[in-house]
N, C-alpha and C. Protein backbone atom coordinates (compact mmCIF):
# COMPACT_ATOMS: atom_id res chain seq x y z
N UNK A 1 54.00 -145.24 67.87
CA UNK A 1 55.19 -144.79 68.58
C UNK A 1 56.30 -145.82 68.39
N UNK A 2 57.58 -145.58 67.84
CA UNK A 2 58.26 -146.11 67.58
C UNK A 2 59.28 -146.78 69.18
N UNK A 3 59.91 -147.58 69.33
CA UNK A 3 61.02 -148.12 70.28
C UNK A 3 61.74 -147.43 70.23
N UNK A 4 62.23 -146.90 71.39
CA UNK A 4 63.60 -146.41 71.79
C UNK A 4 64.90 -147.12 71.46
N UNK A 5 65.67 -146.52 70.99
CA UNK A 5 67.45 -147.64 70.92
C UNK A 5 68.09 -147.16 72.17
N UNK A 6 69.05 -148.52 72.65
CA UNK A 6 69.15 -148.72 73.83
C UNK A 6 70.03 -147.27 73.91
N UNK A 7 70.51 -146.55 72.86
CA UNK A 7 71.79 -145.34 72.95
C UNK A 7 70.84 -144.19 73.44
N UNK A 8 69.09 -144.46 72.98
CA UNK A 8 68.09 -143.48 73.32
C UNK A 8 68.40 -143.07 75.19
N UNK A 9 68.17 -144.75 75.34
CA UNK A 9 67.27 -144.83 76.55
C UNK A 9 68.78 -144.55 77.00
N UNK A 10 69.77 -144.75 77.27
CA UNK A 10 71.01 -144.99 77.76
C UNK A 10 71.09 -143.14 78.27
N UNK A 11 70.85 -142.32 76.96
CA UNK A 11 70.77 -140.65 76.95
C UNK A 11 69.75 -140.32 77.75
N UNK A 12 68.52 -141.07 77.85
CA UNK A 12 67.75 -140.74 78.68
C UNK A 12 67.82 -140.58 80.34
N UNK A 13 68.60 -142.02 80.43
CA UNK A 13 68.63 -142.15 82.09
C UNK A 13 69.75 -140.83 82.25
N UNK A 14 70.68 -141.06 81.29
CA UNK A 14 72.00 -139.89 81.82
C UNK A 14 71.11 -138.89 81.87
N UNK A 15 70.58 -137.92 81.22
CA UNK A 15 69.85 -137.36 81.71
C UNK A 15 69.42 -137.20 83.13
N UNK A 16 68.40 -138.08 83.18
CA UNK A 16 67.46 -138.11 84.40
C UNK A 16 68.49 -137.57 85.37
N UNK A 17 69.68 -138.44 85.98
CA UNK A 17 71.13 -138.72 86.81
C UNK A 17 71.61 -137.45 86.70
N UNK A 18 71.81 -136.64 85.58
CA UNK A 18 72.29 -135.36 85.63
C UNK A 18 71.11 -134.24 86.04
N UNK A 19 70.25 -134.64 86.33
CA UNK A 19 68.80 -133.77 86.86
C UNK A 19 68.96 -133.60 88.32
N UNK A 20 69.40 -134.96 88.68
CA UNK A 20 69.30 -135.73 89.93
C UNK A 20 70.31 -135.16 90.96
N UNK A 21 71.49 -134.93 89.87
CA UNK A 21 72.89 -134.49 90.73
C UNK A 21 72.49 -133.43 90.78
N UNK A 22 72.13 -132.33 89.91
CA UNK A 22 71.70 -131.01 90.01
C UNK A 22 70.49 -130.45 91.33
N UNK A 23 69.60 -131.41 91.52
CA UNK A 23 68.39 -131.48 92.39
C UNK A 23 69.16 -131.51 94.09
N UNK A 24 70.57 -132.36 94.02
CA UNK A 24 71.35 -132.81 95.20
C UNK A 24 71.49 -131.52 95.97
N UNK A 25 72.45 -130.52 94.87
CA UNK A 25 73.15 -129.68 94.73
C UNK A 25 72.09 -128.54 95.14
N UNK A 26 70.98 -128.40 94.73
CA UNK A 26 69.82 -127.69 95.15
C UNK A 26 69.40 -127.67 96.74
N UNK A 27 68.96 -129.27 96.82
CA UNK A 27 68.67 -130.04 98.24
C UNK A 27 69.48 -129.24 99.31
N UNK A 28 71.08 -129.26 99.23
CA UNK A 28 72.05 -128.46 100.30
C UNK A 28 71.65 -127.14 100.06
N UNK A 29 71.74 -126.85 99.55
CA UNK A 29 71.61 -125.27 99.66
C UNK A 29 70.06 -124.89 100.55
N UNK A 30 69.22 -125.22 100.13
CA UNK A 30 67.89 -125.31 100.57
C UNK A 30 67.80 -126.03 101.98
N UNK A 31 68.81 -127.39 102.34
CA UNK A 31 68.73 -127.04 103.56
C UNK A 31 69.55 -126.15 104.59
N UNK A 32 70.34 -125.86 104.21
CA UNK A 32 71.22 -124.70 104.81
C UNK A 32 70.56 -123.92 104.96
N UNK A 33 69.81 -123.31 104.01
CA UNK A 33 69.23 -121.69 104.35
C UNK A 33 67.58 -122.21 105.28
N UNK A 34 67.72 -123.20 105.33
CA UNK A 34 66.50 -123.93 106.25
C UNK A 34 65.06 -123.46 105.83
N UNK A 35 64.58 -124.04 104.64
CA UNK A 35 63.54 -123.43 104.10
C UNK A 35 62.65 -124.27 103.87
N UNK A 36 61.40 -124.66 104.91
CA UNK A 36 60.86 -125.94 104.94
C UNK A 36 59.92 -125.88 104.06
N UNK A 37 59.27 -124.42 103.04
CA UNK A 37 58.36 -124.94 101.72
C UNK A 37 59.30 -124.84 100.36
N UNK A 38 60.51 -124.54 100.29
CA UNK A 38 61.46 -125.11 99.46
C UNK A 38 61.98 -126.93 99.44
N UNK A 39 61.92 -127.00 100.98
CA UNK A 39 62.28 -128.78 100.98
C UNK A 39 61.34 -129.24 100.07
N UNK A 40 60.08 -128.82 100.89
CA UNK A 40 58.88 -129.76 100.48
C UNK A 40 58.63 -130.01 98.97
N UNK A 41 58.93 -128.56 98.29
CA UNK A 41 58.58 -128.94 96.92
C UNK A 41 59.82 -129.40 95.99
N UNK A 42 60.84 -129.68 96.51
CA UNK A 42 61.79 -129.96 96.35
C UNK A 42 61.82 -131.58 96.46
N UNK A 43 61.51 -131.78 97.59
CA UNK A 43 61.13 -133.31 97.58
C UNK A 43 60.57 -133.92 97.10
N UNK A 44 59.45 -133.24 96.56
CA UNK A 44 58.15 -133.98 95.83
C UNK A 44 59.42 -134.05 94.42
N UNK A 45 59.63 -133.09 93.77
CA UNK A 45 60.26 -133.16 92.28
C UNK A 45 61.40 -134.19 92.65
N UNK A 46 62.34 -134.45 93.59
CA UNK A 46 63.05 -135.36 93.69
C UNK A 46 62.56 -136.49 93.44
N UNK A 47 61.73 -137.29 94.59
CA UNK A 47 60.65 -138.50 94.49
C UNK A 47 60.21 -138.67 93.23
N UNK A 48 59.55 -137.37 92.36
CA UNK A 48 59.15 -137.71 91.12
C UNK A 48 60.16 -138.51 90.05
N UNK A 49 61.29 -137.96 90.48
CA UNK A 49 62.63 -137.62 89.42
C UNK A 49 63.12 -138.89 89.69
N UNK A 50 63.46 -139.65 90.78
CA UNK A 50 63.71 -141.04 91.23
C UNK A 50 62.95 -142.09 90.44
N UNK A 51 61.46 -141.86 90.94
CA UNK A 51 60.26 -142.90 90.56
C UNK A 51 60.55 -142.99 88.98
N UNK A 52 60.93 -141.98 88.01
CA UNK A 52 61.12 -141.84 86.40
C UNK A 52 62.47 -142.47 86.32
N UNK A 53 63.43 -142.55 87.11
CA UNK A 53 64.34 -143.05 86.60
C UNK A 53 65.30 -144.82 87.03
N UNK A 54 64.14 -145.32 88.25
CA UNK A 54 63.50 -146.65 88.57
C UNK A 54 62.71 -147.04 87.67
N UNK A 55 61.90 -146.66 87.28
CA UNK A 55 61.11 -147.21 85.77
C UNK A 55 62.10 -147.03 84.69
N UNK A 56 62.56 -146.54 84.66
CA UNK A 56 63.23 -146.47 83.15
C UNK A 56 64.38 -147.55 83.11
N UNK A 57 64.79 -147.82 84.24
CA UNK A 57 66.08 -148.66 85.08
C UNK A 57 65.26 -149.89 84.66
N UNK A 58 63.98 -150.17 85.01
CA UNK A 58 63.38 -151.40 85.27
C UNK A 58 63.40 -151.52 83.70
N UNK A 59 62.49 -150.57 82.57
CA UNK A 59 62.45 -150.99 81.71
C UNK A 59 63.57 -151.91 80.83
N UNK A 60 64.64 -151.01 81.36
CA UNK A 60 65.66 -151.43 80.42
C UNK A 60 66.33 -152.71 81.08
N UNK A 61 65.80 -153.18 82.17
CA UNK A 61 66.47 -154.58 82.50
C UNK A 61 65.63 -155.47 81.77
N UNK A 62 64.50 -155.78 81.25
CA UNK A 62 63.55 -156.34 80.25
C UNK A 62 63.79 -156.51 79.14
N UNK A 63 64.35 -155.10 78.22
CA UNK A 63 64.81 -155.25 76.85
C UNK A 63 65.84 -156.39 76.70
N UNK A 64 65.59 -157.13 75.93
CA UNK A 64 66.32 -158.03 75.52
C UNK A 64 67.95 -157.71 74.71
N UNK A 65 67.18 -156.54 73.94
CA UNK A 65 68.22 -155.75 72.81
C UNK A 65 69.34 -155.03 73.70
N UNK A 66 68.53 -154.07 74.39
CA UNK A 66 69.33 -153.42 75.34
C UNK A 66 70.16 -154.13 76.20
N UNK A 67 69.77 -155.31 76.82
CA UNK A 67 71.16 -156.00 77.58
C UNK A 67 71.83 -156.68 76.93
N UNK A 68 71.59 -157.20 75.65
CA UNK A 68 72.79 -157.14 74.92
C UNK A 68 73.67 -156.39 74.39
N UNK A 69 73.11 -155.58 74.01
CA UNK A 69 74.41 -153.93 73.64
C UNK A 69 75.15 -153.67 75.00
N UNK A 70 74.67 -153.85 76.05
CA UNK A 70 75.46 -153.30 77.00
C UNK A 70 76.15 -154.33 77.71
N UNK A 71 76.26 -155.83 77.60
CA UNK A 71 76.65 -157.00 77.21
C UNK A 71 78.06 -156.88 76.83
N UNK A 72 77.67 -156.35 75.71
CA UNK A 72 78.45 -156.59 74.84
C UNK A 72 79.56 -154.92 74.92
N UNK A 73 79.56 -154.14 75.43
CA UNK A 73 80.29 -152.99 75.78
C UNK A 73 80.03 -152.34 74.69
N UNK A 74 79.25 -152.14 73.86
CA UNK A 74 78.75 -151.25 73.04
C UNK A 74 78.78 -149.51 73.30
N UNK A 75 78.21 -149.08 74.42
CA UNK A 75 78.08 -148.34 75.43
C UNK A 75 78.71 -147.88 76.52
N UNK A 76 79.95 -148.67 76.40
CA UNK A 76 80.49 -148.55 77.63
C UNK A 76 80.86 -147.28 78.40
N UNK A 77 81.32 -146.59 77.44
CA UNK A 77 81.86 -145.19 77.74
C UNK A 77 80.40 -144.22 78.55
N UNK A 78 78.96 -144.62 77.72
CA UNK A 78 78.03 -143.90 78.15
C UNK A 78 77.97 -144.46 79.60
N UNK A 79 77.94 -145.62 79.95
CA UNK A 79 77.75 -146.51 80.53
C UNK A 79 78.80 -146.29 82.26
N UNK A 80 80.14 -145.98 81.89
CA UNK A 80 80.96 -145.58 82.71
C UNK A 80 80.50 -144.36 83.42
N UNK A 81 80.35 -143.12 82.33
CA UNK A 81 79.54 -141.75 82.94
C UNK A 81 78.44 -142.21 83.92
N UNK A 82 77.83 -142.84 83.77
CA UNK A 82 76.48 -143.03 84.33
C UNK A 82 76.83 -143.35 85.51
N UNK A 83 78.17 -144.45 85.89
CA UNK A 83 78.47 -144.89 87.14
C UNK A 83 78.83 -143.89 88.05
N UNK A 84 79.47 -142.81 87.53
CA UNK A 84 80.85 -142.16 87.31
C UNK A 84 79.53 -140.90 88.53
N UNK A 85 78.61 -140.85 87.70
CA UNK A 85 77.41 -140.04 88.25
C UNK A 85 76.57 -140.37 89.52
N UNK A 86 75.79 -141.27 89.42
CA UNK A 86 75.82 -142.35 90.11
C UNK A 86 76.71 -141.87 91.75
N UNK A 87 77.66 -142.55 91.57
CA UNK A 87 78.60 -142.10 92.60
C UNK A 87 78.71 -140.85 93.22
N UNK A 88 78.88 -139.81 92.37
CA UNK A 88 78.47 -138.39 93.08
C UNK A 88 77.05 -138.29 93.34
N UNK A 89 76.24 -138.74 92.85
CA UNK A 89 74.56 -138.58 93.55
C UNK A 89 74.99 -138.92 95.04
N UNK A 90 75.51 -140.18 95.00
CA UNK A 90 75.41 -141.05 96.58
C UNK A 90 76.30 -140.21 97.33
N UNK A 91 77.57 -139.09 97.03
CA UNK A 91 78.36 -138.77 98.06
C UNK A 91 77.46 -137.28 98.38
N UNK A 92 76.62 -136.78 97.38
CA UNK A 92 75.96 -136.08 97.54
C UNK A 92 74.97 -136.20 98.47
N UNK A 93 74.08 -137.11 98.35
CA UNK A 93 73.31 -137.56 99.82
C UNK A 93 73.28 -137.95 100.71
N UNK A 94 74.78 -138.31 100.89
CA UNK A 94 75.33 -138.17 102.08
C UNK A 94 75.55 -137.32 102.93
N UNK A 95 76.30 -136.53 102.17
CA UNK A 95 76.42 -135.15 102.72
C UNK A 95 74.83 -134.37 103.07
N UNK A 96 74.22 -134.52 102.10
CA UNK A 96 72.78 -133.47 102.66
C UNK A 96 72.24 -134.85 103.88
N UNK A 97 72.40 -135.69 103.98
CA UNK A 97 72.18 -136.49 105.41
C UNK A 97 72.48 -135.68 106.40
N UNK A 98 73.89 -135.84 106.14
CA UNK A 98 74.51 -134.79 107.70
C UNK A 98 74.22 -133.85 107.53
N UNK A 99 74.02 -133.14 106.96
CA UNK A 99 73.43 -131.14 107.02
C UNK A 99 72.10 -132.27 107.86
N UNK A 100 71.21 -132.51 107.14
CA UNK A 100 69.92 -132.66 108.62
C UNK A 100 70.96 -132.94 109.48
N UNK A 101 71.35 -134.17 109.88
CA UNK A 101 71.73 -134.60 111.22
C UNK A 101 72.26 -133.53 111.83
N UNK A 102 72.96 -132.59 111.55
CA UNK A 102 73.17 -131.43 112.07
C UNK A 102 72.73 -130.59 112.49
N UNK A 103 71.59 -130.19 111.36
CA UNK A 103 70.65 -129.52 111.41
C UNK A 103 69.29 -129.88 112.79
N UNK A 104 69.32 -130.67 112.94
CA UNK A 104 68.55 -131.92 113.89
C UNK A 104 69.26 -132.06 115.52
N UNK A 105 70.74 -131.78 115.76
CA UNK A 105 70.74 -131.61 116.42
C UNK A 105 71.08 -130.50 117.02
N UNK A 106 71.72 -129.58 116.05
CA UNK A 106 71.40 -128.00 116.39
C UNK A 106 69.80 -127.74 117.05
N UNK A 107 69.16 -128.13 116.42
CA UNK A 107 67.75 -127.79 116.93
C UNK A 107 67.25 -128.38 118.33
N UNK A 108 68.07 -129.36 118.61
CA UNK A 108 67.49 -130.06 119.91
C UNK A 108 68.45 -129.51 120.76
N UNK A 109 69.96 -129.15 120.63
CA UNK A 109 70.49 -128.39 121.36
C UNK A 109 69.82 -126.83 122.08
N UNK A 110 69.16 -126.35 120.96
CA UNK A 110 68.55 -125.03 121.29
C UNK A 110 67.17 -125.32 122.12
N UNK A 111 66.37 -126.21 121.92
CA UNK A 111 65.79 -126.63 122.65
C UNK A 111 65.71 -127.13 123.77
N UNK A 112 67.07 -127.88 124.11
CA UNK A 112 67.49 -128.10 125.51
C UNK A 112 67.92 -126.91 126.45
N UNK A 113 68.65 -125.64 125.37
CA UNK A 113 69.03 -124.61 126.23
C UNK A 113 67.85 -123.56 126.61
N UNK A 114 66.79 -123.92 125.88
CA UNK A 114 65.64 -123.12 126.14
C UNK A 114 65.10 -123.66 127.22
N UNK A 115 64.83 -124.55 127.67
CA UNK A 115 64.35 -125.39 128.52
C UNK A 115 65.00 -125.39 129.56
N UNK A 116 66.00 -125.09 129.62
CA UNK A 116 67.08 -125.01 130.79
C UNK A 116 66.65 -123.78 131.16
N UNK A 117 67.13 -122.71 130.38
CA UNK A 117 66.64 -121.11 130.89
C UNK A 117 65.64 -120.76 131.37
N UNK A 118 64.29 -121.28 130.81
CA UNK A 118 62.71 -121.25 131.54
C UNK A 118 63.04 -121.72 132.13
N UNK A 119 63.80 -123.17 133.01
CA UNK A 119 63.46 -123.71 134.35
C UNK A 119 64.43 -122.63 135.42
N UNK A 120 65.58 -122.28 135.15
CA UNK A 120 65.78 -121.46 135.84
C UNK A 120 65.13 -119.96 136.35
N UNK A 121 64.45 -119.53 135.26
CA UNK A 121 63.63 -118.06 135.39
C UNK A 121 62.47 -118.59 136.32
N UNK A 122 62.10 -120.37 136.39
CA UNK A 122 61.12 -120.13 137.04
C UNK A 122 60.94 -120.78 138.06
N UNK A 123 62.63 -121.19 138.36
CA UNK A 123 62.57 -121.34 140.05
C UNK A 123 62.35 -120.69 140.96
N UNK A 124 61.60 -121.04 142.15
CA UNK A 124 60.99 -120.48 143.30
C UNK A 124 61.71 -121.20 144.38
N UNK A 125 61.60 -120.70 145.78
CA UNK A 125 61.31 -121.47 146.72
C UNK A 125 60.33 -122.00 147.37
N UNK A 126 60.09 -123.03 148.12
CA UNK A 126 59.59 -123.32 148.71
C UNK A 126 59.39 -122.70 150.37
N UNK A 127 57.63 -123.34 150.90
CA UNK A 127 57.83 -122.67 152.25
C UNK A 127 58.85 -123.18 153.35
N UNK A 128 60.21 -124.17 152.91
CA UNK A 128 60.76 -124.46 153.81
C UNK A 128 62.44 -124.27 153.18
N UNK A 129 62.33 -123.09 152.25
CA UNK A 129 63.64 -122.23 151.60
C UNK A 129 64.04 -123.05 150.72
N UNK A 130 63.56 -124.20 150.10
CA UNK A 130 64.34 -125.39 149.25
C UNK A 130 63.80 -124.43 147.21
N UNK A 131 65.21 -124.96 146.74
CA UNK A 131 64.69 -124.30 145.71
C UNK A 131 63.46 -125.26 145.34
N UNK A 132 62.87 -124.89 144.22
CA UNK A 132 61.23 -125.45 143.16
C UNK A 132 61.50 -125.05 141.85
N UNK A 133 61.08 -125.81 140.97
CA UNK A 133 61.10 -124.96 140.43
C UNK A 133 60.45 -126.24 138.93
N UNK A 134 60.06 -125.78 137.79
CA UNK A 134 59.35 -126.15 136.99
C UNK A 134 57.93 -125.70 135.78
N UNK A 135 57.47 -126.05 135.37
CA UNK A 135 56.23 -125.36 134.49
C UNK A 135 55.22 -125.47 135.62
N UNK A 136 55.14 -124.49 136.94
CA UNK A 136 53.70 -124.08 137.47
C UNK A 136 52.75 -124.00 136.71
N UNK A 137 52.49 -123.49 135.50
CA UNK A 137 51.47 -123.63 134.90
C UNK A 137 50.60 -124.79 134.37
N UNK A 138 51.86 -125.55 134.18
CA UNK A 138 51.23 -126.91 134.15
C UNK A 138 50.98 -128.07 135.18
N UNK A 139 51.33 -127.26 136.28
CA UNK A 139 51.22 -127.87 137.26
C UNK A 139 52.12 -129.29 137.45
N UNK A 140 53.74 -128.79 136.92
CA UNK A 140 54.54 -129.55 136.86
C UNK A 140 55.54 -129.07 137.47
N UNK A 141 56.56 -129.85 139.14
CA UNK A 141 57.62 -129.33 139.22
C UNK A 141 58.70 -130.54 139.59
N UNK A 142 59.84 -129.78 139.54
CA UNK A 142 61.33 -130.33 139.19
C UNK A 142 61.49 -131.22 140.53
């Protein structure tokens, strides 16, 4: 098996980065429509897609050849794209941050209003007219 040239590996990571932005772009949509065995397998191929392009990152900090071509601005232009990418990955996961955080507290909101409504449906009084009220069943009150 022959060595990669650093213009290989350089096409390679762009690659990976343009997989990555595409996977982002996936990620929102998938959590919007709130589809928790789309996350999941979604995540796994992300993680995969990361872990391949941390190794490939690592490799190429080793090559001797390769940090000199890029040293030396050989690349630069490929080199700029990559940043250029890079950068939209990160504003990209930002954004799917806040869709959860949103998403996260939409859900605890609805949960609080659920919880509110059962305690009201299941207030009682007491034998001395005071309201009660709580999960009787669990033998829990307010």
């Amino acid at each position: 098996m022959t060595a990669l040239t650093a213009e290989q590996l350089i096409a390679q990571q762009l690659q990976n980065l343009q997989q990555l932005e595409d996977m982002l772009v996936l990620e929102k949509a998938v959590l919007q429509k709130q589809d928790p065995e789309d996350l999941i397998s979604l995540t796994q191929q992300k993680k995969t897609l990361l872990e391949t392009i941390q190794k490939l990152d690592e490799k190429n900090a080793q090559d001797p050849i390769f940090k000199h071509e890029i040293e030396s601005g050989i690349h630069q232009k490929k080199i700029d794209e990559i940043e250029a990418i890079l950068i939209r990955c990160k504003n990209k996961n930002h954004v799917n941050g806040q869709v959860i955080q949103q998403s996260s507290l939409a859900a605890e909101r609805m949960k609080n209003s659920l919880l509110e409504n059962h305690n009201r449906s299941s207030m009682t009084y007491n034998s001395k007219g005071k309201k009660s009220g709580g999960l009787s069943s669990l033998g829990i009150k307010a």
